[in-house]
PDB file of N, CA and C in Angstrom:
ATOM      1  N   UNK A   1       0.846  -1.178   0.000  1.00  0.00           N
ATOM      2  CA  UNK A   1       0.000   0.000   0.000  1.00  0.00           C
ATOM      3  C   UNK A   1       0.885   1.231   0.000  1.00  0.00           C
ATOM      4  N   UNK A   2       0.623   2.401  -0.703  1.00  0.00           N
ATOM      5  CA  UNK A   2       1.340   3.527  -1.001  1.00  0.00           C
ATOM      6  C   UNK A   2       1.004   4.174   0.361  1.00  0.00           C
ATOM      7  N   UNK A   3       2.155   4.998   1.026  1.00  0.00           N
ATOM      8  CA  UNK A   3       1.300   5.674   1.757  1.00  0.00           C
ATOM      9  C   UNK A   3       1.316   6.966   1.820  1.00  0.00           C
ATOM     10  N   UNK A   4       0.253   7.523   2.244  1.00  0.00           N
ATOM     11  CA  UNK A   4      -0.697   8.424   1.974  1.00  0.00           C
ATOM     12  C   UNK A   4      -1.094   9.139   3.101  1.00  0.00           C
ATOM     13  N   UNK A   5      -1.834   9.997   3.017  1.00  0.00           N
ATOM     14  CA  UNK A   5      -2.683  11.098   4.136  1.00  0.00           C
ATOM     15  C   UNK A   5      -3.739  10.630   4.208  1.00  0.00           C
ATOM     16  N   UNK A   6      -4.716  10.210   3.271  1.00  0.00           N
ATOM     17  CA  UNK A   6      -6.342  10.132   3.070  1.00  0.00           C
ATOM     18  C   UNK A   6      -6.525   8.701   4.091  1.00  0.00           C
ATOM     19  N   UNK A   7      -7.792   9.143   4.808  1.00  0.00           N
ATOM     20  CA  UNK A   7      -7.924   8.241   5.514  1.00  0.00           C
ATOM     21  C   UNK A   7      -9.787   8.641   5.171  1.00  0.00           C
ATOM     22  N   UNK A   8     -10.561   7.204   5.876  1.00  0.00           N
ATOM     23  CA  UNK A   8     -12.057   7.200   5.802  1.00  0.00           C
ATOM     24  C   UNK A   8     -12.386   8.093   6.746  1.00  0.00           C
ATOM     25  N   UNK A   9     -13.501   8.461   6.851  1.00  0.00           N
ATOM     26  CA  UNK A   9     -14.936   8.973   7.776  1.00  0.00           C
ATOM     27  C   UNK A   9     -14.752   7.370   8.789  1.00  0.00           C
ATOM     28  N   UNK A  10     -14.967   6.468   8.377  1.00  0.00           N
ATOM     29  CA  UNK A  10     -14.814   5.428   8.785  1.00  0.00           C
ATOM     30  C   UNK A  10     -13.887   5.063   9.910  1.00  0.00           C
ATOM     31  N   UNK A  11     -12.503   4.673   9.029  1.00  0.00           N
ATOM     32  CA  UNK A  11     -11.473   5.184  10.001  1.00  0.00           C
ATOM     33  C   UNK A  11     -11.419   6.262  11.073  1.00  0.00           C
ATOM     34  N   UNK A  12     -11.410   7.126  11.211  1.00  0.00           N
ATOM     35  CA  UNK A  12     -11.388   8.241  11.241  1.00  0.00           C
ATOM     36  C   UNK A  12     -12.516   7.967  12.620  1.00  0.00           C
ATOM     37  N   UNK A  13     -13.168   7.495  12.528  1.00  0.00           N
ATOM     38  CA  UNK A  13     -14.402   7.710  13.715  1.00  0.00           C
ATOM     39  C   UNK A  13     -13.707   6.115  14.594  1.00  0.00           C
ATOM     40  N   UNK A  14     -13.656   5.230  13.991  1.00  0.00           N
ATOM     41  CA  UNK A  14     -12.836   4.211  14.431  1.00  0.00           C
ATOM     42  C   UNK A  14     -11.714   4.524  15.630  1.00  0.00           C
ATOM     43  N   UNK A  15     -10.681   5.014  15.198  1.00  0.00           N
ATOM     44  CA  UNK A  15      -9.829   5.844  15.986  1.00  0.00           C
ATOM     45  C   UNK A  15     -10.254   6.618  17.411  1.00  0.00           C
ATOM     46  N   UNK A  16     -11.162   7.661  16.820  1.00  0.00           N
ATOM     47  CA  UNK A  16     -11.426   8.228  17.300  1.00  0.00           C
ATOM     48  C   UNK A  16     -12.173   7.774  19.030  1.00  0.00           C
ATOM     49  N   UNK A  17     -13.066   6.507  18.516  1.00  0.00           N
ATOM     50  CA  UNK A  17     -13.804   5.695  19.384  1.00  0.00           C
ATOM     51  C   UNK A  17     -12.816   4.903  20.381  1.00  0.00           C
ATOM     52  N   UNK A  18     -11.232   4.421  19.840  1.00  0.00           N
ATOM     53  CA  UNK A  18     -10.425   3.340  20.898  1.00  0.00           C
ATOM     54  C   UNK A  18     -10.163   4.158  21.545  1.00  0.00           C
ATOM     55  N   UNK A  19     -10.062   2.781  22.717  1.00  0.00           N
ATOM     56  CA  UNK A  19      -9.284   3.294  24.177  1.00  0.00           C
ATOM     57  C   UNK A  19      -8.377   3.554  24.372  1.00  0.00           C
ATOM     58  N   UNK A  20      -7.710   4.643  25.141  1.00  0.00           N
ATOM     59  CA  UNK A  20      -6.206   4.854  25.080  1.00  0.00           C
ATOM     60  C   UNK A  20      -5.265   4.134  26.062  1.00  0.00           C
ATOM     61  N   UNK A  21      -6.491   3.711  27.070  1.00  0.00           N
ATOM     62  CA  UNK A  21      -5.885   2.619  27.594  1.00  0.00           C
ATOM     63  C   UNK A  21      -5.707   1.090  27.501  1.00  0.00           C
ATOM     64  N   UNK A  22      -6.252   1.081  26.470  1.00  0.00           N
ATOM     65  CA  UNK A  22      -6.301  -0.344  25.668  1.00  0.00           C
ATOM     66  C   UNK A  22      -5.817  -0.711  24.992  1.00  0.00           C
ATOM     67  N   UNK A  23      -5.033   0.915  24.305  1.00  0.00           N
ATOM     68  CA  UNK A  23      -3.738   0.692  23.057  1.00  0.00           C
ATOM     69  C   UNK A  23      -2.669   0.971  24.110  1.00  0.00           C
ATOM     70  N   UNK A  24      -2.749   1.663  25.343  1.00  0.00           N
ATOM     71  CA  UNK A  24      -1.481   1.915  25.733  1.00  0.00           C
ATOM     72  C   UNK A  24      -0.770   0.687  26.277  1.00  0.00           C
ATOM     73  N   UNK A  25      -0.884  -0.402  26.307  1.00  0.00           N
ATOM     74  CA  UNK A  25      -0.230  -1.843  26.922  1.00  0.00           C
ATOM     75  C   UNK A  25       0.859  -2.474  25.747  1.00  0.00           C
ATOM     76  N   UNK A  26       0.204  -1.800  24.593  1.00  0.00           N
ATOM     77  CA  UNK A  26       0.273  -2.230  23.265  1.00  0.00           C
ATOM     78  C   UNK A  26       1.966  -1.340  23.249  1.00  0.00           C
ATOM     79  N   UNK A  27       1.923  -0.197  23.129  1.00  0.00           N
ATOM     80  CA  UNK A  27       2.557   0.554  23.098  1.00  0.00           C
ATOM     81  C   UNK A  27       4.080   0.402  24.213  1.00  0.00           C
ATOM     82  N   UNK A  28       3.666  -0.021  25.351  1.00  0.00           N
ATOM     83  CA  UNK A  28       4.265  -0.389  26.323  1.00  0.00           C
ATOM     84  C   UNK A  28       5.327  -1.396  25.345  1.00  0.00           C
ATOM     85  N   UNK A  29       4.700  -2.517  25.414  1.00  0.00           N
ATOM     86  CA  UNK A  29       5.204  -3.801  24.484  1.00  0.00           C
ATOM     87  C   UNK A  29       6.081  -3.793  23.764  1.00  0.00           C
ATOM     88  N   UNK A  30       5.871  -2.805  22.626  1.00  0.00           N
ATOM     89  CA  UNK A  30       6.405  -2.140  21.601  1.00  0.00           C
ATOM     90  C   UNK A  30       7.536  -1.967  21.974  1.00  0.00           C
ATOM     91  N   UNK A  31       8.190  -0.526  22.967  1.00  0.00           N
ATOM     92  CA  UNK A  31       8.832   0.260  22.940  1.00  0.00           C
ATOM     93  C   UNK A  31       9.848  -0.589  24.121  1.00  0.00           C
ATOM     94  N   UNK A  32       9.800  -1.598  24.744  1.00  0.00           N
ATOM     95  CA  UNK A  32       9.944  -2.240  25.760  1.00  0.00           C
ATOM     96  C   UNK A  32      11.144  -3.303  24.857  1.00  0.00           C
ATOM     97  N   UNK A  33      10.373  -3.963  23.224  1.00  0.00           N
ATOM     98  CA  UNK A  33      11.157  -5.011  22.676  1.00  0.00           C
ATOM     99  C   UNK A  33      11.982  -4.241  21.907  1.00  0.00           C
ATOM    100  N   UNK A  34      12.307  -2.860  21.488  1.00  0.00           N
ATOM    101  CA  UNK A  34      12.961  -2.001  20.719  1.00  0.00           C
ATOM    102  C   UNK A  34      14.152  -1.513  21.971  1.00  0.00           C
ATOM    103  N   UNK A  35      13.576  -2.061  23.362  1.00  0.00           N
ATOM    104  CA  UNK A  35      15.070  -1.930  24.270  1.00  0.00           C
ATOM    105  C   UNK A  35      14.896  -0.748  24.905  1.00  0.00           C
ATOM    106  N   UNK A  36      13.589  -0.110  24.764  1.00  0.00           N
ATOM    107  CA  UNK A  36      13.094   1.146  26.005  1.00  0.00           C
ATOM    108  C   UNK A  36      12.556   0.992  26.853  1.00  0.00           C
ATOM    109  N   UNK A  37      12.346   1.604  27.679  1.00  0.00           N
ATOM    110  CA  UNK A  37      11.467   1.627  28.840  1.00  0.00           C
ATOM    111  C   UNK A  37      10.362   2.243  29.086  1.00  0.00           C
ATOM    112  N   UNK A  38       9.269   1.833  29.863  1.00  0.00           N
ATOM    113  CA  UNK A  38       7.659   2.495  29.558  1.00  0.00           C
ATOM    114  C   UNK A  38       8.070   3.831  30.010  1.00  0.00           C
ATOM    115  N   UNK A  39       9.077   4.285  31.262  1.00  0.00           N
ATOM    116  CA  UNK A  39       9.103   5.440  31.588  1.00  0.00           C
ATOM    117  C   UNK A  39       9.506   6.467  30.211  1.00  0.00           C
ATOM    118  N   UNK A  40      10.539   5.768  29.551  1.00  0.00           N
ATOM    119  CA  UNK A  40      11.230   6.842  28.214  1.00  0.00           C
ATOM    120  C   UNK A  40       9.586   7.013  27.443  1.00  0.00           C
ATOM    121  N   UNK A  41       8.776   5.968  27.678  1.00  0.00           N
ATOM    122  CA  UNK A  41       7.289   6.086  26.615  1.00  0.00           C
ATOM    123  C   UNK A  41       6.630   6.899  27.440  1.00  0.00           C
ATOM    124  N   UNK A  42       6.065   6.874  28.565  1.00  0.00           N
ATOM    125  CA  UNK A  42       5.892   8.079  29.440  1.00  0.00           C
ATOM    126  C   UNK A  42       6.292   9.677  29.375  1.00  0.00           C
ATOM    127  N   UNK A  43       7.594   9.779  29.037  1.00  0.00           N
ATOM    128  CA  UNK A  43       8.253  10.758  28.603  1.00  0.00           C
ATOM    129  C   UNK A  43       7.786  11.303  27.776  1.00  0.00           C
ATOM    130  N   UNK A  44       7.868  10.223  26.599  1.00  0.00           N
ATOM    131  CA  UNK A  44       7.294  10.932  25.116  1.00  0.00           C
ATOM    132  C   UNK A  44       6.030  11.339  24.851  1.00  0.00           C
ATOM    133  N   UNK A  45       5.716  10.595  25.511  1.00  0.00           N
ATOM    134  CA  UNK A  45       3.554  10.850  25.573  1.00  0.00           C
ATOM    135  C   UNK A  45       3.622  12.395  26.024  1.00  0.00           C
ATOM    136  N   UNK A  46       3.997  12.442  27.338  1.00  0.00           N
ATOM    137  CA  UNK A  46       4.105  13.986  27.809  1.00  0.00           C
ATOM    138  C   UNK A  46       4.796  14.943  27.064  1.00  0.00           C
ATOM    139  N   UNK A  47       5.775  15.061  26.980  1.00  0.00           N
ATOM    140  CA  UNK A  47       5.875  15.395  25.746  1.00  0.00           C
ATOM    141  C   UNK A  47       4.955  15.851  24.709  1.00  0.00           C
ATOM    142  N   UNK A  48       4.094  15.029  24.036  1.00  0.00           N
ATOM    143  CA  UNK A  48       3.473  15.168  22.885  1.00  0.00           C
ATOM    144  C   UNK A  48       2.167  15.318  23.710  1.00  0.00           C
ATOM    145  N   UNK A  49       1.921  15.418  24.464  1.00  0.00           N
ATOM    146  CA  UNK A  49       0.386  16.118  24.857  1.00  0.00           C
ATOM    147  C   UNK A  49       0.087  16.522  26.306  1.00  0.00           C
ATOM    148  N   UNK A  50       1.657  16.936  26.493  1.00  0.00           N
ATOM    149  CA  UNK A  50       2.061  17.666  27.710  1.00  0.00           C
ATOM    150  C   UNK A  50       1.095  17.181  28.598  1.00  0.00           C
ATOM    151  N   UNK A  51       1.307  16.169  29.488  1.00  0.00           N
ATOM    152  CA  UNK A  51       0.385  15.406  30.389  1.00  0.00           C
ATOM    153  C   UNK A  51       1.528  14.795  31.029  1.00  0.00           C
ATOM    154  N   UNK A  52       1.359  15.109  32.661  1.00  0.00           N
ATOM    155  CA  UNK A  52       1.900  13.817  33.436  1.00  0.00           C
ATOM    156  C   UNK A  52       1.715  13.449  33.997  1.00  0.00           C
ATOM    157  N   UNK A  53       2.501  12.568  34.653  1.00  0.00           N
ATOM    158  CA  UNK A  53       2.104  10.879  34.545  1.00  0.00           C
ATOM    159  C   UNK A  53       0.496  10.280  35.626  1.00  0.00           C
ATOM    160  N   UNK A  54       0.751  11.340  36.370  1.00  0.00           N
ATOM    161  CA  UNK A  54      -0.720  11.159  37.363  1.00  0.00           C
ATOM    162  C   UNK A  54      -1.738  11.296  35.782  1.00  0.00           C
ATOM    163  N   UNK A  55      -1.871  12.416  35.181  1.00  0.00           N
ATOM    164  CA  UNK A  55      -3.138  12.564  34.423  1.00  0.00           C
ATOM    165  C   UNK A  55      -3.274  11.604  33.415  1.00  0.00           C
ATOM    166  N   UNK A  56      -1.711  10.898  32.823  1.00  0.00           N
ATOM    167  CA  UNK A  56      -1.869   9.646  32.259  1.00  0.00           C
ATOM    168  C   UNK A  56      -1.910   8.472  32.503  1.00  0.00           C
ATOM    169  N   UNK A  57      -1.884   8.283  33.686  1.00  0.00           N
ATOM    170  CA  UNK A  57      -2.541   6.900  34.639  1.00  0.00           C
ATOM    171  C   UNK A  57      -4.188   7.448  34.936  1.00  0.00           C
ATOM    172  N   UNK A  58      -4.800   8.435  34.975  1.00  0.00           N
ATOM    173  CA  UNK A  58      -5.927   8.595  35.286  1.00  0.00           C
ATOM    174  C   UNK A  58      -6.998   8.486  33.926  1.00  0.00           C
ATOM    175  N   UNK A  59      -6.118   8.813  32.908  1.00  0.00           N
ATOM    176  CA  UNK A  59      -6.487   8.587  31.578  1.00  0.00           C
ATOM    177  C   UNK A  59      -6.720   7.320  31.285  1.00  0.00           C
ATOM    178  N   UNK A  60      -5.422   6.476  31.651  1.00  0.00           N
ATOM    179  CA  UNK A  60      -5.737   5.105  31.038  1.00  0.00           C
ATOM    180  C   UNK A  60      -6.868   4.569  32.105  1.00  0.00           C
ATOM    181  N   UNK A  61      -6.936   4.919  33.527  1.00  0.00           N
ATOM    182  CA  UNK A  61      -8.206   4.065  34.708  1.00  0.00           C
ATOM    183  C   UNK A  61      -9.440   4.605  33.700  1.00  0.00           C
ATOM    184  N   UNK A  62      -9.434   5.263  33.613  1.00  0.00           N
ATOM    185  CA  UNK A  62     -10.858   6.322  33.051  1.00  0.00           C
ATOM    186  C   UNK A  62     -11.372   5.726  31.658  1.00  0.00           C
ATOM    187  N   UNK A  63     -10.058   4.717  31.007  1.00  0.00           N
ATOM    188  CA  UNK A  63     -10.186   4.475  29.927  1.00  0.00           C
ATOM    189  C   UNK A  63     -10.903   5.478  28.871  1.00  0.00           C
ATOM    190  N   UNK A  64     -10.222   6.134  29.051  1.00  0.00           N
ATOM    191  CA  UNK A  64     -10.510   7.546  27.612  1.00  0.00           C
ATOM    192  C   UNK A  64     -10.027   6.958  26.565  1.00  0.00           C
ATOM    193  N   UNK A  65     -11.304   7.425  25.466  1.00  0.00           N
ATOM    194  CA  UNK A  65     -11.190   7.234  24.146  1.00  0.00           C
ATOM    195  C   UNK A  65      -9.916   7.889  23.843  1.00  0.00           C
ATOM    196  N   UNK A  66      -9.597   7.937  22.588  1.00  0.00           N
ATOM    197  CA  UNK A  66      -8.410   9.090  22.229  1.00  0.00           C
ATOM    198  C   UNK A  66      -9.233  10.428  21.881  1.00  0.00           C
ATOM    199  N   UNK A  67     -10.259  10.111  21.550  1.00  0.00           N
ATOM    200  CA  UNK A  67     -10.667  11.415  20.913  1.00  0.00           C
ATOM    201  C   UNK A  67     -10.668  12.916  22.623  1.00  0.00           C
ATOM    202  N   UNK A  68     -11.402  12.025  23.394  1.00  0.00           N
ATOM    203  CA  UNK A  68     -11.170  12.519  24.943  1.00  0.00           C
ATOM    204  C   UNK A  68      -9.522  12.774  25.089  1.00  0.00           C
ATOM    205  N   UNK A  69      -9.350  12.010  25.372  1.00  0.00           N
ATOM    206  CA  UNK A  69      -8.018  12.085  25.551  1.00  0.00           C
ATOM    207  C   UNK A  69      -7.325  12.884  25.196  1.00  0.00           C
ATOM    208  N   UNK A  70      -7.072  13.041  23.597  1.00  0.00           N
ATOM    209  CA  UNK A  70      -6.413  14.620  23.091  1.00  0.00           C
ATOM    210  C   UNK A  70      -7.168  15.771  23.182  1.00  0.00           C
ATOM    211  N   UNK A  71      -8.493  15.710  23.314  1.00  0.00           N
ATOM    212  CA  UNK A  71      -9.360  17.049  23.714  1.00  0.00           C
ATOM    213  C   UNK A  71      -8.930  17.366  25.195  1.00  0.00           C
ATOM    214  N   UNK A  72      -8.836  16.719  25.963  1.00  0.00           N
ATOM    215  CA  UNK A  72      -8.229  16.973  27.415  1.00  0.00           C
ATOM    216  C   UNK A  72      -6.619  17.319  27.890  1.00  0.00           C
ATOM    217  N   UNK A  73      -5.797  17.122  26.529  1.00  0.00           N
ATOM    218  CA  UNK A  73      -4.606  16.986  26.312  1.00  0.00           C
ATOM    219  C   UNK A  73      -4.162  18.411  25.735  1.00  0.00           C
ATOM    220  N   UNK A  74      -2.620  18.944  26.267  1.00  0.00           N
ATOM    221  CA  UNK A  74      -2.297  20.287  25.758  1.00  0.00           C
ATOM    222  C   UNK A  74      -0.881  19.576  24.525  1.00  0.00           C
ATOM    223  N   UNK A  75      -1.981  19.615  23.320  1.00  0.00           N
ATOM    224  CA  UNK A  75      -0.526  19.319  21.879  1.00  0.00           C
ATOM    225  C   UNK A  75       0.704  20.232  21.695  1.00  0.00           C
ATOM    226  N   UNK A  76       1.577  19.449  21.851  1.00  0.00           N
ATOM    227  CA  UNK A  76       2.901  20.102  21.865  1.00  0.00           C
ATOM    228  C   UNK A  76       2.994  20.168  20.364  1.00  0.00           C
ATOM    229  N   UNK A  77       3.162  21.733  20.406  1.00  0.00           N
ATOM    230  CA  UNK A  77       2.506  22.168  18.473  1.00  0.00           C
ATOM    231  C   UNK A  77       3.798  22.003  18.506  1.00  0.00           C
ATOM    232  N   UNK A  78       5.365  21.486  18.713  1.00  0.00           N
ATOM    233  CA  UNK A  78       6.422  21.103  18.045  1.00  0.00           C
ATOM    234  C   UNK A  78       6.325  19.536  17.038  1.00  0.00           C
ATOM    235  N   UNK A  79       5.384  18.925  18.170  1.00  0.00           N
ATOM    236  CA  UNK A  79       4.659  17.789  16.833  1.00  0.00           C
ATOM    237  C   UNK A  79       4.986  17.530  15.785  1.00  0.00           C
ATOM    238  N   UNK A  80       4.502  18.644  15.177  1.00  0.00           N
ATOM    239  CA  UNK A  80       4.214  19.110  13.850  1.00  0.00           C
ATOM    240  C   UNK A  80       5.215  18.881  12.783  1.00  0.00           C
ATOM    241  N   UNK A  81       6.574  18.571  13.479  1.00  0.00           N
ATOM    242  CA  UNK A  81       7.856  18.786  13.319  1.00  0.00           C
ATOM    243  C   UNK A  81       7.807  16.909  12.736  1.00  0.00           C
ATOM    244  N   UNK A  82       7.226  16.206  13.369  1.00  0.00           N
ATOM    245  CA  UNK A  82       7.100  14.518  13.313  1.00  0.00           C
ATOM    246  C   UNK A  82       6.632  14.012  12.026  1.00  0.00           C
ATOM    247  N   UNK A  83       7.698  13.675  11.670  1.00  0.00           N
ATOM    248  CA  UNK A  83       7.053  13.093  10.275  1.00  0.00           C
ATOM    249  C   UNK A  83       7.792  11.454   9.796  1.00  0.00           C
ATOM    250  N   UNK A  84       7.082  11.089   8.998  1.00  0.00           N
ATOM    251  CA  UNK A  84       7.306   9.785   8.354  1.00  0.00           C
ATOM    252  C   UNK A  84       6.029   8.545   8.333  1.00  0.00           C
ATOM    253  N   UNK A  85       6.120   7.216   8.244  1.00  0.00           N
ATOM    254  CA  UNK A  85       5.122   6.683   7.743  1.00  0.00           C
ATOM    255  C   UNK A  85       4.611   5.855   8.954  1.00  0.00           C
ATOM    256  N   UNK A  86       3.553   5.058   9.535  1.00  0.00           N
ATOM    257  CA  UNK A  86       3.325   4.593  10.461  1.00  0.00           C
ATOM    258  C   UNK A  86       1.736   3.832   9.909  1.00  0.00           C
ATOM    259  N   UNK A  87       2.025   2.764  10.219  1.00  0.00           N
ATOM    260  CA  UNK A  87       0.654   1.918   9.509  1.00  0.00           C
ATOM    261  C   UNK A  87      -0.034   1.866   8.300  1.00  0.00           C
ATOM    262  N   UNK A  88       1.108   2.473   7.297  1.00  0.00           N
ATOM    263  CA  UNK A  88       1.010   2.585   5.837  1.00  0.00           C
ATOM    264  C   UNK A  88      -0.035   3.905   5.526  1.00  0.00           C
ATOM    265  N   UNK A  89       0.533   4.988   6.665  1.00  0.00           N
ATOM    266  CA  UNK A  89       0.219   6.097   6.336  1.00  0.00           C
ATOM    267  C   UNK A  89       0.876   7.416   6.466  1.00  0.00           C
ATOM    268  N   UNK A  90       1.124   8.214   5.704  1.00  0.00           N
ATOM    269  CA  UNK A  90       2.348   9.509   6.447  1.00  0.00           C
ATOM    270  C   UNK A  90       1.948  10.223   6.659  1.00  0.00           C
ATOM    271  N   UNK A  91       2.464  10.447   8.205  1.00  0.00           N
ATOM    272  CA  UNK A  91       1.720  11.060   8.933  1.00  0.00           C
ATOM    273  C   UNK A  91       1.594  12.881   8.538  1.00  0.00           C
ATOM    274  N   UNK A  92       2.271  13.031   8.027  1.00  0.00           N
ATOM    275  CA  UNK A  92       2.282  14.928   7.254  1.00  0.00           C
ATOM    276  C   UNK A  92       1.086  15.272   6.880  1.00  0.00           C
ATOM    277  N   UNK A  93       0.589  14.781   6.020  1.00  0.00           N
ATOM    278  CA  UNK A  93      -0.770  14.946   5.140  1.00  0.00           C
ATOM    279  C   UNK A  93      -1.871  14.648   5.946  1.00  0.00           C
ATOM    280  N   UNK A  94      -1.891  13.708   6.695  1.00  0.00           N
ATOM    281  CA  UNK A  94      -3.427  13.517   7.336  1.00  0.00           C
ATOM    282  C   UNK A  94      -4.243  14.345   7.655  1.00  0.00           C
ATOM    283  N   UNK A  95      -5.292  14.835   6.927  1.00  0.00           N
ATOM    284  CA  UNK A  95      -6.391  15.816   7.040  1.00  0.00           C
ATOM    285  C   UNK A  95      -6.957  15.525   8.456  1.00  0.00           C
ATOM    286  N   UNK A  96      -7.537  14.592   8.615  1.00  0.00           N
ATOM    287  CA  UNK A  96      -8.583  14.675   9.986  1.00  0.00           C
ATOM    288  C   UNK A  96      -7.176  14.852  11.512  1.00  0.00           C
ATOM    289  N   UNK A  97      -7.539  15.719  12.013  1.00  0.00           N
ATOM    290  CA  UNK A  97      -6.407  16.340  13.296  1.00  0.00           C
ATOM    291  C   UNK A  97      -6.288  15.010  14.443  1.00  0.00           C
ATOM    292  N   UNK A  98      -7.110  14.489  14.680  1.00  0.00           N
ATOM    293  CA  UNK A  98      -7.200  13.547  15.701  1.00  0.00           C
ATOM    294  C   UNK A  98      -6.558  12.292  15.114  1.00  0.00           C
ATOM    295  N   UNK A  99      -7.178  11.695  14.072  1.00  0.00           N
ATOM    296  CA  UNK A  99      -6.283  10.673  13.643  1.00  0.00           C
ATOM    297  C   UNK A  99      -4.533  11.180  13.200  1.00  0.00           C
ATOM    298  N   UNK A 100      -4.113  12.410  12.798  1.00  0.00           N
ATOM    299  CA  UNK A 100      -2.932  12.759  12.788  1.00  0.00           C
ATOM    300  C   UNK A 100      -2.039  12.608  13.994  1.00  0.00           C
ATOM    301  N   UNK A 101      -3.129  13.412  15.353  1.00  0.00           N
ATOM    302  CA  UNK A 101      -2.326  13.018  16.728  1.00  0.00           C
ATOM    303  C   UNK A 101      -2.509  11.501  16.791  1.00  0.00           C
ATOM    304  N   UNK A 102      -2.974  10.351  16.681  1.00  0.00           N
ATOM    305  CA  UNK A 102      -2.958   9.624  17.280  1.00  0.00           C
ATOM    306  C   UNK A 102      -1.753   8.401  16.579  1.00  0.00           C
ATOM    307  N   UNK A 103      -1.547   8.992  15.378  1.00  0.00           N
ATOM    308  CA  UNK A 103      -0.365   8.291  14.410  1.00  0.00           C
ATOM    309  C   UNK A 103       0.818   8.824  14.519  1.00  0.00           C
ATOM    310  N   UNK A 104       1.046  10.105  15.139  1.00  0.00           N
ATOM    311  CA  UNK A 104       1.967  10.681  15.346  1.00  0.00           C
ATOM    312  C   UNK A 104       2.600   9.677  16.614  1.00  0.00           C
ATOM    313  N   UNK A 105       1.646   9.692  17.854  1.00  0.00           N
ATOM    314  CA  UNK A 105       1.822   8.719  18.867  1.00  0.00           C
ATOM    315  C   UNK A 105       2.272   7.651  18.738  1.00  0.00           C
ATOM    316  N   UNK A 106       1.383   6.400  17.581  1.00  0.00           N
ATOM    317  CA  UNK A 106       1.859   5.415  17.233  1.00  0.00           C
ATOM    318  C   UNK A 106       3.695   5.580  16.542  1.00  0.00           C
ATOM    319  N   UNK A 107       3.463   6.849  16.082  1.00  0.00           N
ATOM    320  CA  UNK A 107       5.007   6.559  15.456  1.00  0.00           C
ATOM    321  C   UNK A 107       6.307   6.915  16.346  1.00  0.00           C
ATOM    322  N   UNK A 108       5.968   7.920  17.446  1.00  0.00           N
ATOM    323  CA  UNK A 108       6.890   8.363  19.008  1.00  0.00           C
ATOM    324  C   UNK A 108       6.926   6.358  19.375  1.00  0.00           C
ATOM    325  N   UNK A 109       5.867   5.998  19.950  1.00  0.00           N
ATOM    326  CA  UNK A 109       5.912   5.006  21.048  1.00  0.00           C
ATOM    327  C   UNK A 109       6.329   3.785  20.161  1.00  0.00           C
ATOM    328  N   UNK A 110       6.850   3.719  18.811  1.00  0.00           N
ATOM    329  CA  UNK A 110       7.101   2.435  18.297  1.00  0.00           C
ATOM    330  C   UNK A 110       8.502   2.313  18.637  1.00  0.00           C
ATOM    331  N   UNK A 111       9.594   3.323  19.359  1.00  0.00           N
ATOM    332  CA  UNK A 111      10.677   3.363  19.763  1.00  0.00           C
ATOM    333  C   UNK A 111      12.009   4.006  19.584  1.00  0.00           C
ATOM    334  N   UNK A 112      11.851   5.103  18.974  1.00  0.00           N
ATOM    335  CA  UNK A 112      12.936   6.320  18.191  1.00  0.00           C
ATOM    336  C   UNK A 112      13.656   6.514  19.573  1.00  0.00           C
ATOM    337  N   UNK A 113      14.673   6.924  19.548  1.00  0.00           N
ATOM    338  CA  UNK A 113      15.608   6.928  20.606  1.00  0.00           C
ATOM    339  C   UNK A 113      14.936   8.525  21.030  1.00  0.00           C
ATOM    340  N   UNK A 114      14.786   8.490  22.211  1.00  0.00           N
ATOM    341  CA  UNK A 114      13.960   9.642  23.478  1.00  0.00           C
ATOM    342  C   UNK A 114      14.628  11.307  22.813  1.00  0.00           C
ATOM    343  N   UNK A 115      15.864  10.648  22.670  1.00  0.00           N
ATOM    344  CA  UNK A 115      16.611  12.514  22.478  1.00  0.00           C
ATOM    345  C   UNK A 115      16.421  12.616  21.348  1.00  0.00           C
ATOM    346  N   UNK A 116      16.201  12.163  20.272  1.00  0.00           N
ATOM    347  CA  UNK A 116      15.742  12.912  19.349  1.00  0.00           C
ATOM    348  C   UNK A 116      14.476  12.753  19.218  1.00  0.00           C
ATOM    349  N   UNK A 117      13.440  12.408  19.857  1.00  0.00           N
ATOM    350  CA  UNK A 117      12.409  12.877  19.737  1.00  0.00           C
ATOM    351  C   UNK A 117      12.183  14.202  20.132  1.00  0.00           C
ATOM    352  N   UNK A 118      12.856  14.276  21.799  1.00  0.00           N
ATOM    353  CA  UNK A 118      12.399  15.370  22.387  1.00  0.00           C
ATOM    354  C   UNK A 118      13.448  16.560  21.751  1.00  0.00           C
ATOM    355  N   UNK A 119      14.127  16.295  20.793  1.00  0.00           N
ATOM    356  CA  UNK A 119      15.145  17.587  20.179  1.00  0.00           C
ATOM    357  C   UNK A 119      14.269  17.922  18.960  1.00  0.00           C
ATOM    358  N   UNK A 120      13.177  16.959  18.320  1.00  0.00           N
ATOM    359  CA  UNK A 120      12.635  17.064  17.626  1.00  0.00           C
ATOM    360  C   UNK A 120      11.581  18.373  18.106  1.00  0.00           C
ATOM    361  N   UNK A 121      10.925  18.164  19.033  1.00  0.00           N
ATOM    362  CA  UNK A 121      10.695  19.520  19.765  1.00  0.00           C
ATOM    363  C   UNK A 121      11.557  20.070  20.826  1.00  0.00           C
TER     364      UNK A 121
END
C-alpha cells in the first residue's frame, strides 16, 4: 500500500472511538522489545500532549477514548515537526487532526531513541 494522508470517515471515527488505555499496553510492548522503557514512553507521551504521569494513569483508569483524551490533552505544536510513515500512512498529510495526533503517537511510542524525539521539539 502507497502511503498516503487520506484516511475514511470510517477510520477516522474508528480511531477516534479506541481506548487509550487499551492501546497503551500495546505501546508499552512495543517500545519495551525495541530496548526502552515504559518510563522513556511516558516521557514521550508527555511530551506530545504535555500530560503527566498522574493525568496519564488517570487517563488510562478512566479508559478515555483518544478522541477525549487529546481534547483533554495540551498538543505540543512542536509535533508538527514529526514526520514519516506509520501503519502505511504519512503522517504529514493527514487531514482529519485527531487521527494525525494519534499516528503521530503510534510513530513516538514504536521506539525512536527519546533525544531525538524530544530535540525534535
Amino acid at each position: 500500500m502507497a502511503a498516503t494522508g487520506k484516511t475514511t470517515p470510517e477510520h477516522d471515527a474508528k480511531i477516534a472511538s479506541m481506548s487509550f488505555g487499551a492501546v497503551y499496553p500495546n505501546y508499552v510492548t512495543k517500545v519495551v522489545s525495541k530496548g526502552k522503557t515504559k518510563q522513556e514512553l511516558q516521557t514521550v507521551i508527555g511530551w506530545l500532549a504535555r500530560i503527566e504521569e498522574a493525568g496519564l494513569r488517570q487517563a488510562i483508569d478512566d479508559k478515555l477514548s483518544f478522541e477525549t483524551f487529546f481534547a483533554n490533552a495540551e498538543w505540543n505544536p512542536k509535533a508538527a515537526l514529526v514526520k514519516g510513515v506509520i501503519c502505511g500512512y504519512r503522517v504529514e498529510p493527514i487531514e482529519t487532526p485527531l487521527t494525525r495526533r494519534v499516528r503521530i503517537l503510534d510513530k513516538l511510542a514504536r521506539g525512536r531513541p527519546i533525544d531525538k524525539i524530544l530535540r525534535t521539539g
